[in-house]
Protein backbone atom coordinates (compact mmCIF):
# COMPACT_ATOMS: atom_id res chain seq x y z
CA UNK A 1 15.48 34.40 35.44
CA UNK A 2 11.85 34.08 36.22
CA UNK A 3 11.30 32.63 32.45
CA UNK A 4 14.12 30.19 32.98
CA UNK A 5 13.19 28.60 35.95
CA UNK A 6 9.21 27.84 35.08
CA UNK A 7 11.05 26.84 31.78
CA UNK A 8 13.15 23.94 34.04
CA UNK A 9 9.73 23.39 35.81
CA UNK A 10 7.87 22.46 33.01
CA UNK A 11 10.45 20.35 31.42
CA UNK A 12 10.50 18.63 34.55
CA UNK A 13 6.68 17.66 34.73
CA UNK A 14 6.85 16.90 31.49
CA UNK A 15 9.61 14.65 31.42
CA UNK A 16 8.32 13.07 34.54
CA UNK A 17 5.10 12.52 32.50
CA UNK A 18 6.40 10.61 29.81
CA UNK A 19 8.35 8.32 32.46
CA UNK A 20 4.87 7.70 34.16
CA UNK A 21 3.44 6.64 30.64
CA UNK A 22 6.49 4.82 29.96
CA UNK A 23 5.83 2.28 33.07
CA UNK A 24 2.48 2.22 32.64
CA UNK A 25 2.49 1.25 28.65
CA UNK A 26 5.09 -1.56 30.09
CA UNK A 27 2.98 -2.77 32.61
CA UNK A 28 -0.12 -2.88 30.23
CA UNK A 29 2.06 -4.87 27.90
CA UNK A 30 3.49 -7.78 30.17
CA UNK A 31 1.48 -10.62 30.90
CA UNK A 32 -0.47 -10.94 34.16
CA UNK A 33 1.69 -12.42 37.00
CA UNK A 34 -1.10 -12.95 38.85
CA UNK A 35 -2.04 -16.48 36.78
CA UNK A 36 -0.15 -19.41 35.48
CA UNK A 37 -2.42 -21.36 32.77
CA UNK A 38 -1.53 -24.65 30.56
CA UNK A 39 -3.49 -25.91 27.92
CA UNK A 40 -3.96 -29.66 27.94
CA UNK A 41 -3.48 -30.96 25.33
CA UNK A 42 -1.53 -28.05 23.64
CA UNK A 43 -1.20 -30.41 19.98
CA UNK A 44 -4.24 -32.04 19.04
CA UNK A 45 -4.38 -34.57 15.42
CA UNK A 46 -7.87 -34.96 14.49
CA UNK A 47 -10.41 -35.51 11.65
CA UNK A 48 -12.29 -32.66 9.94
CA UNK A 49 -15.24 -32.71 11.34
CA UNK A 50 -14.40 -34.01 14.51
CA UNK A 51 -15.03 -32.60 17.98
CA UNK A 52 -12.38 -32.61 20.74
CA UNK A 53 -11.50 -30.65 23.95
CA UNK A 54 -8.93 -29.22 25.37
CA UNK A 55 -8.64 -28.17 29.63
CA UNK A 56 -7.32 -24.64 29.86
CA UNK A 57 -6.31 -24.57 33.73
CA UNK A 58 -5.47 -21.50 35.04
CA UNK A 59 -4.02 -20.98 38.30
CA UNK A 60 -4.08 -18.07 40.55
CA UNK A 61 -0.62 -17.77 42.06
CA UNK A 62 -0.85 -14.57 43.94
CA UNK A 63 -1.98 -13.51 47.53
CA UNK A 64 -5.62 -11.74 45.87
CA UNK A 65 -8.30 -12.75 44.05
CA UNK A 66 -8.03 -12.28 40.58
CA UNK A 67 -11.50 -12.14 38.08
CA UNK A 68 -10.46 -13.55 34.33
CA UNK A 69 -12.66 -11.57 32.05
CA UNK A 70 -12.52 -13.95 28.50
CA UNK A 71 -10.91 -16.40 27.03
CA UNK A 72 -9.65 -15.24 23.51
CA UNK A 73 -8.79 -17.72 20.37
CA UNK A 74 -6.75 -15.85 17.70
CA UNK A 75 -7.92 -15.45 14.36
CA UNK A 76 -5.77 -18.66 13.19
CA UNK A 77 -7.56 -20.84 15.39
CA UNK A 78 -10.96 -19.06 14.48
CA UNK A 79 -10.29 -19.92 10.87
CA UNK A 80 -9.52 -23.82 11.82
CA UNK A 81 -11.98 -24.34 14.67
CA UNK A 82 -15.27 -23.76 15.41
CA UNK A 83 -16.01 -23.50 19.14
CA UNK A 84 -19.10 -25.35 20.33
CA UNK A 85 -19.04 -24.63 24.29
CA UNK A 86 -16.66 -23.99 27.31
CA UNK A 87 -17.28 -24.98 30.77
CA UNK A 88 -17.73 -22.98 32.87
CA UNK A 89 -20.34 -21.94 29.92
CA UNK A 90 -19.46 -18.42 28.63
CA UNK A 91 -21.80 -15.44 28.45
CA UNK A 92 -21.03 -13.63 25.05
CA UNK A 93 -18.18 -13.83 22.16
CA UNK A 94 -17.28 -10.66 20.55
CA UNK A 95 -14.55 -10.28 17.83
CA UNK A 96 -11.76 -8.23 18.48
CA UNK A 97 -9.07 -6.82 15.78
CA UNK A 98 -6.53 -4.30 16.83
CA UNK A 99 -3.44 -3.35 14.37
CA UNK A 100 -0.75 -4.21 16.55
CA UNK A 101 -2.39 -6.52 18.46
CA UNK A 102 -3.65 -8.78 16.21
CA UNK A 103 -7.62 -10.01 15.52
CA UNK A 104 -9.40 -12.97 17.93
CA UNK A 105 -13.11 -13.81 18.74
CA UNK A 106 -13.30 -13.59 22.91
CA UNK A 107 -15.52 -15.46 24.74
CA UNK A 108 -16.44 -14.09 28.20
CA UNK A 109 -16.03 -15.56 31.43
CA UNK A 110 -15.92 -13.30 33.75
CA UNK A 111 -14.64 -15.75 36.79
CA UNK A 112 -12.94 -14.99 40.12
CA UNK A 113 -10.46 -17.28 41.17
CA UNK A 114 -9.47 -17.02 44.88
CA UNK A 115 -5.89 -16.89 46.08
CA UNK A 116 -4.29 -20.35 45.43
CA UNK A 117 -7.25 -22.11 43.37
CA UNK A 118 -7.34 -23.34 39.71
CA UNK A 119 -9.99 -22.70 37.30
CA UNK A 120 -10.05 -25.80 35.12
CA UNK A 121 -11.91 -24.51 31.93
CA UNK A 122 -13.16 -27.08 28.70
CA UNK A 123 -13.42 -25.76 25.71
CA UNK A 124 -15.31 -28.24 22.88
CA UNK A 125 -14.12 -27.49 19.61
CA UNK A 126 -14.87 -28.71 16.28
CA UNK A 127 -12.09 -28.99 13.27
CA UNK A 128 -13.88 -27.39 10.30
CA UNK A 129 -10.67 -28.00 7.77
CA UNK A 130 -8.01 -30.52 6.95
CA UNK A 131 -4.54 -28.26 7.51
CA UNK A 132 -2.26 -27.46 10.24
CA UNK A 133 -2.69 -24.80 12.38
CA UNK A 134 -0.82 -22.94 14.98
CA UNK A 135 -2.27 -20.10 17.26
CA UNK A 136 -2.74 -17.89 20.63
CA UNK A 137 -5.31 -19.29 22.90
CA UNK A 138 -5.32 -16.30 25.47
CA UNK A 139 -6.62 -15.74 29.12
CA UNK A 140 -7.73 -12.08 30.09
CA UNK A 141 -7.12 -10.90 33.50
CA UNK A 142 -8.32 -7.70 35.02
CA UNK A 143 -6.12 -5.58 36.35
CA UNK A 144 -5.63 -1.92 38.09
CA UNK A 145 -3.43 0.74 37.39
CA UNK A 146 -3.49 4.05 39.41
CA UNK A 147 -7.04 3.19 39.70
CA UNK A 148 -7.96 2.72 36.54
CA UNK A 149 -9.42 -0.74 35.59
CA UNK A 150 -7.57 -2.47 32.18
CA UNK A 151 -6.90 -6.31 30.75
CA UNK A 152 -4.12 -7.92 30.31
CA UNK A 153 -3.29 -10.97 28.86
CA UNK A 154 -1.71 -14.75 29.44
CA UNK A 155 -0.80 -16.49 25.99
CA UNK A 156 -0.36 -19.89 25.10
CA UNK A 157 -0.12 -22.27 21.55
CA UNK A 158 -2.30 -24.45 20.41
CA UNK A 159 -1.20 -26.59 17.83
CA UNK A 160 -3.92 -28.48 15.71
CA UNK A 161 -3.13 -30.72 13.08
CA UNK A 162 -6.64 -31.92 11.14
CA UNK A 163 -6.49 -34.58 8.57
């Protein structure tokens, strides 16, 4: 009797475990409600060769502060673009490539928007080849779960056509 009930026990912690990795793999997947962001213009036609810019606003739409950690441009755009500078200037790109995920260069911010403001960010790119193009350009957002600190991400297209 003894061996059935710590039997029950541990089923129960360990089901209970998987639920608690269950929400927490959900809530590492979904995008940040914390931000809305638009990209402005989100298709661009331009030369190779040419630089242009596009305004990434992002909006912090909850009660708290919220710090965006990088600004990521998927590999497609990395291909097609070169970037040449964001303002508010960013502090270091690193590449990032994860099976599932995907591979993009991120360039790091590391902003704090207060409750109700907008973070207007330029990015200056350059078209390196004629082609069209179609990719993520992503906002990180740091985030807390049971006290431990992750990212999670806002997506949005950008559409380039370069003649």
């Amino acid at each position: 009797m003894g061996r059935l009930i710590l039997l029950l026990g541990v089923l129960v912690v360990l089901t209970l475990c998987c639920l608690a990795i269950a929400a927490g793999l959900r809530s590492l997947a979904a995008e940040p409600n914390e931000i809305r962001a638009t990209l402005d213009p989100a298709r661009v036609t331009v030369s190779a060769g040419e630089t242009f810019t596009v305004t990434l606003t992002i909006e912090n739409v909850s009660l708290q502060a919220v710090r965006v950690t990088a600004i990521g441009l998927d590999e497609a755009l990395g291909d097609a673009l070169r970037v040449e500078a964001t303002e508010p200037a960013f502090r270091g790109v690193r590449s990032r490539s994860y099976p599932l995920l995907g591979a993009w260069d991120e360039y790091t911010l590391d902003q704090r928007i207060f409750a109700g403001e907008k973070l207007p960010v330029t990015l200056t790119l350059t078209a390196l080849q004629p082609g069209n193009t179609s990719g993520e350009v992503t906002v990180w957002v740091q985030d807390k779960l049971l006290g431990v600190s992750f990212e999670r991400a806002r997506r949005m297209t950008l559409d380039v056509a370069v003649q």
